[in-house]
Protein backbone atom coordinates (compact mmCIF):
# COMPACT_ATOMS: atom_id res chain seq x y z
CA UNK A 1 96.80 102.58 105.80
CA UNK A 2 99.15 99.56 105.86
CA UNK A 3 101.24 98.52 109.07
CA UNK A 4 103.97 96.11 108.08
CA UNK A 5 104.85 93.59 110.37
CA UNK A 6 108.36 91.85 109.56
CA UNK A 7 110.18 91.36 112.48
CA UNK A 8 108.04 92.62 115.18
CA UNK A 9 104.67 90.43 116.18
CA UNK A 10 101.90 90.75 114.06
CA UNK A 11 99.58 91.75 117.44
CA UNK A 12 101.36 94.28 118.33
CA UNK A 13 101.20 95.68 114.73
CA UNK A 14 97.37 95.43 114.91
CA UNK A 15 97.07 97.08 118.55
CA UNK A 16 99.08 99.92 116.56
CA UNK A 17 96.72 99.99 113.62
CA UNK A 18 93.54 99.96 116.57
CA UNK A 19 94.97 102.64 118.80
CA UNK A 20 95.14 104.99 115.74
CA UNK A 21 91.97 104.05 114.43
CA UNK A 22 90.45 104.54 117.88
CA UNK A 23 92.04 108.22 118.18
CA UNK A 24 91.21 109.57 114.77
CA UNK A 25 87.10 110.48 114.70
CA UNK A 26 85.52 109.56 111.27
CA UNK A 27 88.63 107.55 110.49
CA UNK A 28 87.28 106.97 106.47
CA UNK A 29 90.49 104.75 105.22
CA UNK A 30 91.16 100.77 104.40
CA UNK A 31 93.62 99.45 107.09
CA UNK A 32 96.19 96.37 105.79
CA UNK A 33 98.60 94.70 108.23
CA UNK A 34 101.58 93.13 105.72
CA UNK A 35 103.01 90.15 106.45
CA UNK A 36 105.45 87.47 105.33
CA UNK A 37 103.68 85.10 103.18
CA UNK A 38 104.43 82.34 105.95
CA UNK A 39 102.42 84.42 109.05
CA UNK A 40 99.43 84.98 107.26
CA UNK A 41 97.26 82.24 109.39
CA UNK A 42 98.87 84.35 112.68
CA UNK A 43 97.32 87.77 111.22
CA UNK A 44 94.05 85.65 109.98
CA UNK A 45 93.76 84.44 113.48
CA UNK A 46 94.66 87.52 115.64
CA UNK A 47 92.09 89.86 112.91
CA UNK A 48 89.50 87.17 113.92
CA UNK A 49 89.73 87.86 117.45
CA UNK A 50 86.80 90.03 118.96
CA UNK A 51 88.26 92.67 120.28
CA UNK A 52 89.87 93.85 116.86
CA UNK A 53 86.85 92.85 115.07
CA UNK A 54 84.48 95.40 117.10
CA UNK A 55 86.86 98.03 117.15
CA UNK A 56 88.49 98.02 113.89
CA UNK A 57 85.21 97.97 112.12
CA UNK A 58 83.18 100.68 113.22
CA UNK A 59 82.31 102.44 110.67
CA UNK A 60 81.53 99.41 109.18
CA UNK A 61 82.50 100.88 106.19
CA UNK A 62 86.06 100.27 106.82
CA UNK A 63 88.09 97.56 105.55
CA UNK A 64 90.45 95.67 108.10
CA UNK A 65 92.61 92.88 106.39
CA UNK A 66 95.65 91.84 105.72
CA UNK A 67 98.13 91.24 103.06
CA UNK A 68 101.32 89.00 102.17
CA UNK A 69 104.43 90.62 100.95
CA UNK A 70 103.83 88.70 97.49
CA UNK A 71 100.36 90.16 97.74
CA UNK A 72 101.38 93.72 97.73
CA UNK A 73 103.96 92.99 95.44
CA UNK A 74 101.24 92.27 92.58
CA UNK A 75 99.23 95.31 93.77
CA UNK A 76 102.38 97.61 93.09
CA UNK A 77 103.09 95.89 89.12
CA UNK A 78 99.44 96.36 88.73
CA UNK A 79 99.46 99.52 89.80
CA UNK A 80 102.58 100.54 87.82
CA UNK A 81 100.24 98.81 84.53
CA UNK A 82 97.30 101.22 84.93
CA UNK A 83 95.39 98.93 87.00
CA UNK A 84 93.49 101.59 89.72
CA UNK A 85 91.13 98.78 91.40
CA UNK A 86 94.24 96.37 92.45
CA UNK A 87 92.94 96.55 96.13
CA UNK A 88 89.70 95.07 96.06
């Protein structure tokens, strides 16, 4: 699941991303907040913070992170080349 945060804060994004994960029992999918390459630290920091570390990552199986627009950028022209593990 990605949330893309452009013009709206990157918290508010995450709260988004936690309140569905929080609602949806056995929740088994990767969770991305997208963000302009220059508020990466912001979505670093605020993913650091303790309350979305405990709650995003039960299971623990679940990836929380985030990526850059350039990021995903690369993941879709990999993607369109065949690549199938551009995520990890």
């Amino acid at each position: 699941m990605f949330e893309v945060e452009n013009s709206t804060q990157i918290y508010s994004g995450l709260l988004r991303m936690a309140d569905f994960a929080a609602s949806v029992p056995n929740l088994m999918v990767d969770l991305y907040v997208v963000v302009p390459e220059n508020r990466a630290e912001t979505a670093e920091q605020h993913l650091s913070r303790p309350s979305f570390q405990q709650l995003l990552h039960e299971p623990e199986h679940i990836t929380v992170d985030y990526k850059t627009f350039a990021e995903v950028r690369r993941l879709h022209d990999s993607s369109c080349e065949g690549d199938t593990d551009f995520l990890r």
